[in-house]
C-alpha atoms as a PDB file:
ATOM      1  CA  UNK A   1      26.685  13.687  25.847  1.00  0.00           C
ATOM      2  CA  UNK A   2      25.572  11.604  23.379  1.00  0.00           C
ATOM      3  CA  UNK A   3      22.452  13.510  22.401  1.00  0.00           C
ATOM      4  CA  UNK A   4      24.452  16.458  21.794  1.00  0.00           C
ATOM      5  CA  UNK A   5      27.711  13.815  19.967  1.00  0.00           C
ATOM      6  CA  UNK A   6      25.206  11.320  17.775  1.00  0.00           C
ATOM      7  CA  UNK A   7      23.401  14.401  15.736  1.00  0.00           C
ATOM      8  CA  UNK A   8      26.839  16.304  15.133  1.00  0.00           C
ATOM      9  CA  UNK A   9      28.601  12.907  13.966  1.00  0.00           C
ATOM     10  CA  UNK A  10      25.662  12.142  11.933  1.00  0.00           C
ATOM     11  CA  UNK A  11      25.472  15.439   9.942  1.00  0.00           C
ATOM     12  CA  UNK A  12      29.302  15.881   9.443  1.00  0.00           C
ATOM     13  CA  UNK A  13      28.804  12.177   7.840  1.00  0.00           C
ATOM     14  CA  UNK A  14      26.333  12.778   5.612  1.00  0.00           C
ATOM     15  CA  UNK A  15      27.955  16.051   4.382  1.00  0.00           C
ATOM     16  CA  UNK A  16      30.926  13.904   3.924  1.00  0.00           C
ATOM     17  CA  UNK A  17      28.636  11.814   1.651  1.00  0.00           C
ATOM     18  CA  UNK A  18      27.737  15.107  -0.619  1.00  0.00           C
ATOM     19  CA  UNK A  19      31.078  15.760  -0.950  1.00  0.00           C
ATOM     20  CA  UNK A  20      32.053  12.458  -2.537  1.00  0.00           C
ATOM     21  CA  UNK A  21      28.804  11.376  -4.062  1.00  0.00           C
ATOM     22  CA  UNK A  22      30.832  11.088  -7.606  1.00  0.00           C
ATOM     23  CA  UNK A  23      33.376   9.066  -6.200  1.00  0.00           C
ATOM     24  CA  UNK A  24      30.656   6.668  -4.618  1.00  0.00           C
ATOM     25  CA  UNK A  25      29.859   4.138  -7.140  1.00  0.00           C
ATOM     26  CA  UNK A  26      33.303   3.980  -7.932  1.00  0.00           C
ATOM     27  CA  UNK A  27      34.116   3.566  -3.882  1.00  0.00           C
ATOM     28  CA  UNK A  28      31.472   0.806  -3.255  1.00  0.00           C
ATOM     29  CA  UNK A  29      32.263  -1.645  -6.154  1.00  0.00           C
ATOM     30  CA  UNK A  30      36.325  -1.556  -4.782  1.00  0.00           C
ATOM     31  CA  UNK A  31      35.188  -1.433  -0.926  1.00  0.00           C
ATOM     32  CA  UNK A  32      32.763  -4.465  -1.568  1.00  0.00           C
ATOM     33  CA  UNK A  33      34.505  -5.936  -4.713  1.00  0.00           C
ATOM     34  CA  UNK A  34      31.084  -5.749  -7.324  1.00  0.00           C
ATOM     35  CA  UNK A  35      31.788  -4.127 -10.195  1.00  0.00           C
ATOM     36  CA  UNK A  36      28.246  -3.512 -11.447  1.00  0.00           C
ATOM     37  CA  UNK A  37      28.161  -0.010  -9.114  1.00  0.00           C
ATOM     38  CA  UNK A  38      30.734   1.410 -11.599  1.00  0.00           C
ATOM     39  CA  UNK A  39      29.122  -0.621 -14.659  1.00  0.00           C
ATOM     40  CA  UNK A  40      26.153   1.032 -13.712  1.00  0.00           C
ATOM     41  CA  UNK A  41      27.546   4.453 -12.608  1.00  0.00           C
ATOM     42  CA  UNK A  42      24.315   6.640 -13.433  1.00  0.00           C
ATOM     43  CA  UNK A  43      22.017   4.207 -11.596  1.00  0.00           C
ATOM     44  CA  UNK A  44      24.436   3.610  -8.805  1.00  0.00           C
ATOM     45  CA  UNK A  45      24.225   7.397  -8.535  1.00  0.00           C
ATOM     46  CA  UNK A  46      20.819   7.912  -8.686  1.00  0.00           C
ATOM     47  CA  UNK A  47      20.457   4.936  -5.829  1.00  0.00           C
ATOM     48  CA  UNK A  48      22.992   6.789  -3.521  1.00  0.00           C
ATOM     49  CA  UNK A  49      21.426  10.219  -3.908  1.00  0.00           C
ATOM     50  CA  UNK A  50      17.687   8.179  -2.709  1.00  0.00           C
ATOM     51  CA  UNK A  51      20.190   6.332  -0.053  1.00  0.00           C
ATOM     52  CA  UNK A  52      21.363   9.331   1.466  1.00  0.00           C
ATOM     53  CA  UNK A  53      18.170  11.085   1.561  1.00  0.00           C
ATOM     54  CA  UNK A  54      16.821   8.318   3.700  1.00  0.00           C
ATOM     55  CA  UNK A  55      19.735   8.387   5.984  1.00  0.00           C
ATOM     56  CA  UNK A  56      18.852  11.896   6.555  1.00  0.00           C
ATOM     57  CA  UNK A  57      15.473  10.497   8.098  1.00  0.00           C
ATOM     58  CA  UNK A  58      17.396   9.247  11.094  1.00  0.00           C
ATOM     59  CA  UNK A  59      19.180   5.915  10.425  1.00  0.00           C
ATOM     60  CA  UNK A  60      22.594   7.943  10.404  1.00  0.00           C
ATOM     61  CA  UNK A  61      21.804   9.673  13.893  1.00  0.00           C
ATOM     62  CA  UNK A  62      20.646   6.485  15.179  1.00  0.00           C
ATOM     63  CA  UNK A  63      23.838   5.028  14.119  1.00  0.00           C
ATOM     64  CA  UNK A  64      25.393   6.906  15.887  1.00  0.00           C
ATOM     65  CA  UNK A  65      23.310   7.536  18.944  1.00  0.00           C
ATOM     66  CA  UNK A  66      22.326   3.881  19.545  1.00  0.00           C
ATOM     67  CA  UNK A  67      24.531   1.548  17.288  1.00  0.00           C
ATOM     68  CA  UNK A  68      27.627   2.742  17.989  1.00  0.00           C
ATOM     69  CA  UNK A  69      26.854   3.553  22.258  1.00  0.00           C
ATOM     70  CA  UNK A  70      24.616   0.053  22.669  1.00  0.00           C
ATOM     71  CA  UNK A  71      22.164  -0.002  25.120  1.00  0.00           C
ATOM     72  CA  UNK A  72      21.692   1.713  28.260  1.00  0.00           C
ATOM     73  CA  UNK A  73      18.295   1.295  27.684  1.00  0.00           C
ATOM     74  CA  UNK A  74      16.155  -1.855  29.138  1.00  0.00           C
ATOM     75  CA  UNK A  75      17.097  -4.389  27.467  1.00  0.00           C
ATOM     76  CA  UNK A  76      14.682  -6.485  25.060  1.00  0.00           C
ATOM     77  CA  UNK A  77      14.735 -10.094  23.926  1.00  0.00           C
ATOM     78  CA  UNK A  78      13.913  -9.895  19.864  1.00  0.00           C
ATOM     79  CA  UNK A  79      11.582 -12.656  18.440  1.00  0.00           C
ATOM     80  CA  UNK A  80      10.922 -13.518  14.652  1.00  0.00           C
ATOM     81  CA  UNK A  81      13.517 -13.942  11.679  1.00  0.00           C
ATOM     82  CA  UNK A  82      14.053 -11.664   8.308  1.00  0.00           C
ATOM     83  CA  UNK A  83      11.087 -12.484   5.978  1.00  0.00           C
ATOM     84  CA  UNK A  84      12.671 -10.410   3.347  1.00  0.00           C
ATOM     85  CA  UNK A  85      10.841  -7.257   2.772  1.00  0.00           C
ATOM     86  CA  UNK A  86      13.015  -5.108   2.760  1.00  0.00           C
ATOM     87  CA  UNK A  87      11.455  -2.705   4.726  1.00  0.00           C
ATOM     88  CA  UNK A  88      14.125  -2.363   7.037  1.00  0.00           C
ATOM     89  CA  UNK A  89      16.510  -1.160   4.590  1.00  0.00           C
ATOM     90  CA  UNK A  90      15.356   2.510   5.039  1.00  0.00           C
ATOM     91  CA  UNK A  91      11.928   1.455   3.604  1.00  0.00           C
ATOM     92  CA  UNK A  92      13.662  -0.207   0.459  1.00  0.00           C
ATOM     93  CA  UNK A  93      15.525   2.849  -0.437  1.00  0.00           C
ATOM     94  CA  UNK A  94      19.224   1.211   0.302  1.00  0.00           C
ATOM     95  CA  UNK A  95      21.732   1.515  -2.679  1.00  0.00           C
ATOM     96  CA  UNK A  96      22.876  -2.063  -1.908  1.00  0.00           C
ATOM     97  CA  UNK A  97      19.218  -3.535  -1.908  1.00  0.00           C
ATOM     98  CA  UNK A  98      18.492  -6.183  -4.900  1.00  0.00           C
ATOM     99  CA  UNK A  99      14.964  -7.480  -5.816  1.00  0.00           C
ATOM    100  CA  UNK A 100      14.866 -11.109  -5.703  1.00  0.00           C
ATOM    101  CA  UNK A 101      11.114 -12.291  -6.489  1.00  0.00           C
ATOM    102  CA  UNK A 102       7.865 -10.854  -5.774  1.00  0.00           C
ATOM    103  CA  UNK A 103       8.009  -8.178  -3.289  1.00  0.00           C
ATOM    104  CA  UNK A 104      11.361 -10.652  -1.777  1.00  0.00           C
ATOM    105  CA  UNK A 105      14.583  -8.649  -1.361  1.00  0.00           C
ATOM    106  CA  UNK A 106      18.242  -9.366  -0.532  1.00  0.00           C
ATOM    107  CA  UNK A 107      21.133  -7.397   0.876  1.00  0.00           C
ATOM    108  CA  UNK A 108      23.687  -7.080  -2.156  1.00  0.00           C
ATOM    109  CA  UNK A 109      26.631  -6.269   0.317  1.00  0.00           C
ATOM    110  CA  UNK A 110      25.445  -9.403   3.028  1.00  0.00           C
ATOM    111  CA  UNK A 111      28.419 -11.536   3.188  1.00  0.00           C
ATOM    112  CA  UNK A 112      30.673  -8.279   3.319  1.00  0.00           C
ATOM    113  CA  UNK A 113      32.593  -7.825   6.481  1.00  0.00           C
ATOM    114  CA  UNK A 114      31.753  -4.076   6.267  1.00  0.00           C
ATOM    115  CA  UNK A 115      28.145  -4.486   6.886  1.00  0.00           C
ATOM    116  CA  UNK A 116      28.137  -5.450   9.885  1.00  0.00           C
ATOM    117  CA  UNK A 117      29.465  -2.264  11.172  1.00  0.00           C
ATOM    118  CA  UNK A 118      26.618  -0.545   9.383  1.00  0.00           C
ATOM    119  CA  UNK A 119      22.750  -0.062  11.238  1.00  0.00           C
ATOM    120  CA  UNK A 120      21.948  -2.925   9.002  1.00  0.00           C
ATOM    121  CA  UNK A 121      24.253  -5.512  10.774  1.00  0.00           C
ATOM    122  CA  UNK A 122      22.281  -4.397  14.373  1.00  0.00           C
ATOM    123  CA  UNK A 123      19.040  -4.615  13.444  1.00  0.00           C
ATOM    124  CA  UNK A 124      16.632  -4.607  15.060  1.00  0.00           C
ATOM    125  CA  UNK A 125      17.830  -3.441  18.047  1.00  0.00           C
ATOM    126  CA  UNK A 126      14.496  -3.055  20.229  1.00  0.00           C
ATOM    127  CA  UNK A 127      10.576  -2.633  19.385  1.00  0.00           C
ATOM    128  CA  UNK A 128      11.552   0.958  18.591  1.00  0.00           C
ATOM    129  CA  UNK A 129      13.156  -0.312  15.355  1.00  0.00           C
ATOM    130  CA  UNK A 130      10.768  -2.891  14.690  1.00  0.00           C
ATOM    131  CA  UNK A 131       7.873  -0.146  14.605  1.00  0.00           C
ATOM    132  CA  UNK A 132       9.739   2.885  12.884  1.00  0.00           C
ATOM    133  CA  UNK A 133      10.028  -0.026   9.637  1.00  0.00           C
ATOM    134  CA  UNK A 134       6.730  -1.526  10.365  1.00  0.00           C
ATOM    135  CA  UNK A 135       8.773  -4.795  10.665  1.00  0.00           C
ATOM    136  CA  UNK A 136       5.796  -7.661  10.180  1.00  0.00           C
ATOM    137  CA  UNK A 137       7.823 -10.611  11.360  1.00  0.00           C
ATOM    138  CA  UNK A 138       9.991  -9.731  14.362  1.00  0.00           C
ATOM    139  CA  UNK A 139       8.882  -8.643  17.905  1.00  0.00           C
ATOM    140  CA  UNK A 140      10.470  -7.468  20.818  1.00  0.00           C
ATOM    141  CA  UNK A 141       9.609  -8.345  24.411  1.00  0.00           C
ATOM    142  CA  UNK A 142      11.434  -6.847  27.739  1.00  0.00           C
ATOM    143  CA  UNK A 143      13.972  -8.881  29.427  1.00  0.00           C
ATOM    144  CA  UNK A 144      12.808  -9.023  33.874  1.00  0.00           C
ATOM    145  CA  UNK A 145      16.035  -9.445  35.058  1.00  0.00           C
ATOM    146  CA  UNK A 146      15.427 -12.001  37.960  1.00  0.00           C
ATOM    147  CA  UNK A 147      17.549 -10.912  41.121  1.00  0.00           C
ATOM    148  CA  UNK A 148      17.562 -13.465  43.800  1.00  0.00           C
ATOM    149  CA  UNK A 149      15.462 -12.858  46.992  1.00  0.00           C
ATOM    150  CA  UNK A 150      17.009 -14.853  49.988  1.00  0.00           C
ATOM    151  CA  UNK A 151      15.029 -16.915  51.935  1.00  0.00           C
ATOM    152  CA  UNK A 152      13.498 -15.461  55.142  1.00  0.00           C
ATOM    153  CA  UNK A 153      13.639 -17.830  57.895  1.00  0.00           C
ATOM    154  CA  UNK A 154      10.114 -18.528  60.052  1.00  0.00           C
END
């Protein structure tokens, strides 16, 4: 059900993003409380436009296929920590990603309560993820659920 669900959900949202793509900037500075995506309407703009066109990619389907219905897949024990590259924010094409030093990026939005209920507050989710961003500092490994055998008497 979900294979047939995820891709519907996913397009209707990203029409739903067309539709108010003048209204964005202005949404995202009151839903996160920054003023500099209405400051900076035209770039703001130009940055959603990019933003959407990489959620087209797959990130919204996989929202809504894997994000939002977790795991019925084997599960996988993640490894590493965020080295900043940014790669995982759609390949550095997120409207909320800032430039902090040399090739070093930060999540504008972080601290906001409403990330974490985007793809960016779940990932990675398994080596899947890691690979489709070419992640270079986390790894996933399966989890060998250990079932106990009892003891056979002699």
């Amino acid at each position: 059900m979900r294979k047939i669900v995820a891709p519907a959900v996913a397009q209707l949202y990203l029409a739903s993003l067309y539709l108010f793509l003048p209204l964005m900037p202005l949404l995202a500075s009151l839903l996160f409380m920054r003023s500099k995506y209405v400051r900076e309407y035209r770039d703001t703009l130009r940055k959603v436009r990019i933003h959407i066109a990489a959620l087209k990619e797959g990130p919204a389907q996989h929202y809504f296929h894997d994000v939002m219905g977790r795991g019925s897949e084997v599960p996988q024990e993640i490894h590493g920590e965020c080295v900043q590259c940014g790669n995982c924010c759609m390949d550095r094409r997120c409207v909320f990603l800032e430039p902090i030093a040399n090739d070093k990026y930060q999540c504008g939005i972080y601290h906001s309560p409403f990330r974490k209920l985007s793809n960016c507050g779940s990932f990675p989710l398994n080596q899947w993820d890691i690979d489709r961003y070419a992640c270079p500092s986390y790894t996933a490994s399966a989890v060998i659920p250990i079932h106990p055998v009892p003891a056979t008497s002699q």
